[in-house]
Protein backbone atom coordinates (compact mmCIF):
# COMPACT_ATOMS: atom_id res chain seq x y z
CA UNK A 1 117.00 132.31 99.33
CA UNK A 2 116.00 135.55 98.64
CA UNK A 3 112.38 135.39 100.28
CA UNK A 4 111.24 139.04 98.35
CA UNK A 5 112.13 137.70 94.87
CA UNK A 6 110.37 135.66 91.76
CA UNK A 7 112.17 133.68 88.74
CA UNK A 8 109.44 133.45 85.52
CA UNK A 9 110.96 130.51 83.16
CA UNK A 10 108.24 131.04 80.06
CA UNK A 11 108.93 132.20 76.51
CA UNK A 12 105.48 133.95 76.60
CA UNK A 13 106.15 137.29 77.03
CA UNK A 14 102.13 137.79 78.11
CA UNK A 15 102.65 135.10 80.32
CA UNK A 16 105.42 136.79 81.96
CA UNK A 17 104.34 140.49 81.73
CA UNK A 18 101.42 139.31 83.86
CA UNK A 19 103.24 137.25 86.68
CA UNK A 20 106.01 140.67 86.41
CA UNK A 21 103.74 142.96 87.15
CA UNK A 22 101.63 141.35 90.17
CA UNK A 23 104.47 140.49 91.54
CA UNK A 24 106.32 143.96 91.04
CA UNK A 25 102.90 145.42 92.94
CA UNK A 26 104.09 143.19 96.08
CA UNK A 27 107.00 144.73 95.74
CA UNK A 28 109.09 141.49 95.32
CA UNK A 29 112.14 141.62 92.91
CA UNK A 30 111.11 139.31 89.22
CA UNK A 31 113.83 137.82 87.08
CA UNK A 32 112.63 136.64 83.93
CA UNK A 33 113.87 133.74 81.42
CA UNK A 34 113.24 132.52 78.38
CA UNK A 35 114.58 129.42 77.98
CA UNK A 36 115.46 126.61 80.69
CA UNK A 37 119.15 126.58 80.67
CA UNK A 38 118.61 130.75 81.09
CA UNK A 39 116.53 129.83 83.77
CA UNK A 40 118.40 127.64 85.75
CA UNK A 41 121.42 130.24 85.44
CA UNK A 42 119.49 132.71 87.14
CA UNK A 43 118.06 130.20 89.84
CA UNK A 44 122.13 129.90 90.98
CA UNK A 45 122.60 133.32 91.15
CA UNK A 46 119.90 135.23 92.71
CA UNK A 47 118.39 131.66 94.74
CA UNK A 48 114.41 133.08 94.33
CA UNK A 49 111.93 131.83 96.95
CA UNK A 50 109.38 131.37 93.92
CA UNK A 51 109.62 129.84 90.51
CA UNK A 52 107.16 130.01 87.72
CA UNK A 53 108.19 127.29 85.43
CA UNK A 54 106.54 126.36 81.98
CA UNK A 55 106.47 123.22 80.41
CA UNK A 56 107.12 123.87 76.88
CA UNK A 57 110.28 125.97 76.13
CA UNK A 58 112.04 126.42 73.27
CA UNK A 59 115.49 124.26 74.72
CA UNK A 60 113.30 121.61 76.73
CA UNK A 61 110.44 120.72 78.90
CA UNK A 62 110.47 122.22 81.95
CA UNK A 63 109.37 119.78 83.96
CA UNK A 64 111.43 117.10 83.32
CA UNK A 65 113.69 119.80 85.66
CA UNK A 66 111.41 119.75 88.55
CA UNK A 67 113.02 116.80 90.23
CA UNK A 68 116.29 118.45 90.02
CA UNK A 69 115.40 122.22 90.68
CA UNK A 70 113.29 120.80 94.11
CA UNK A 71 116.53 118.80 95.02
CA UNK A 72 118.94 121.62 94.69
CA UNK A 73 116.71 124.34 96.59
CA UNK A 74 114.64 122.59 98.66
CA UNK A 75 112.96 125.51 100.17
CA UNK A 76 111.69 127.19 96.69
CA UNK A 77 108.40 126.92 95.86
CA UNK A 78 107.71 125.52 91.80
CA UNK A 79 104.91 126.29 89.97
CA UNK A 80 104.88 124.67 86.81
CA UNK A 81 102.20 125.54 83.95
CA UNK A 82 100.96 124.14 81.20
CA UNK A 83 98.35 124.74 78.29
CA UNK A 84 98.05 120.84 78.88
CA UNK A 85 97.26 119.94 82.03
CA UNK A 86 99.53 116.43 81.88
CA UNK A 87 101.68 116.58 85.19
CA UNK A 88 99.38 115.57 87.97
CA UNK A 89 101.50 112.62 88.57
CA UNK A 90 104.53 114.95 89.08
CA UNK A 91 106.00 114.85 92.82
CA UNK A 92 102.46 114.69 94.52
CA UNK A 93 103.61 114.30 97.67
CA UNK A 94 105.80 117.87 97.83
CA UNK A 95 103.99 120.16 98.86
CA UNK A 96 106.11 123.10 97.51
CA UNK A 97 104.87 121.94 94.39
CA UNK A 98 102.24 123.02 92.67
CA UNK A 99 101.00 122.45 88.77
CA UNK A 100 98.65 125.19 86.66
CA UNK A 101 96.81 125.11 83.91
CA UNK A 102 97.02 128.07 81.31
CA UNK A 103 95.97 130.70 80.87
CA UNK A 104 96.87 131.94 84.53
CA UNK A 105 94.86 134.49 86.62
CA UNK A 106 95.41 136.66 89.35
CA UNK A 107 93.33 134.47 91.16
CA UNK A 108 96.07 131.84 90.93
CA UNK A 109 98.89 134.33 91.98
CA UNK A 110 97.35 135.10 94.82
CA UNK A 111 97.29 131.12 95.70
CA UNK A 112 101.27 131.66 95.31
CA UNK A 113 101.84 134.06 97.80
CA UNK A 114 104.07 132.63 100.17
CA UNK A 115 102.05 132.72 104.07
CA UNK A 116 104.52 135.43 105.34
CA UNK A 117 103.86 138.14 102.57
CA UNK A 118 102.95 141.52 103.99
CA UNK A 119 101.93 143.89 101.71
């Protein structure tokens, strides 16, 4: 996994511009999709450390890939969003799981910096 690089799944482009740029600022590479099957392409090919993954996209829920995306790339940490806050029963017990409600601040991507980040 590429530990300097983000993968934004979220057919928001506000959404995504904001989660770009932080990220950008931390100087960590950003790949951004729009729909899941885009996303999970992506995922394969450039194996990000960190995932932002929305619920609601235009070919699918998200989540009902979180089982699958955790099992292939066990190391990646998933952050799935919502408007609706309706997944706290979602893998619990991993802890490179985490679920957020919309609208996201930087507050909350500063929570997904990964331990070893160095400015």
């Amino acid at each position: 996994m590429d530990q300097r690089s983000v993968l934004i799944i979220d057919d928001e482009e506000d959404c995504c511009t904001l989660i770009s740029s932080f990220f950008k600022k931390k100087n960590y590479l950003v790949f951004i999709a729009h729909t899941i099957e885009e996303g999970l392409q992506l995922l394969k090919l450039h194996r990000p450390v960190i995932v932002f993954l929305d619920n609601n996209l235009p070919d699918g829920f998200g989540w009902e890939k979180a089982h699958e995306i955790l099992a292939a790339y066990p190391g990646i940490q998933l952050h799935l969003f919502s408007a609706y806050k309706n997944a706290d029963h979602y893998l619990k017990d991993n802890n490179n799981f985490i679920v957020w409600e919309k609208p996201l601040s930087v507050k909350h991507l500063e929570a997904a910096l990964p331990a070893t980040h160095t400015p």
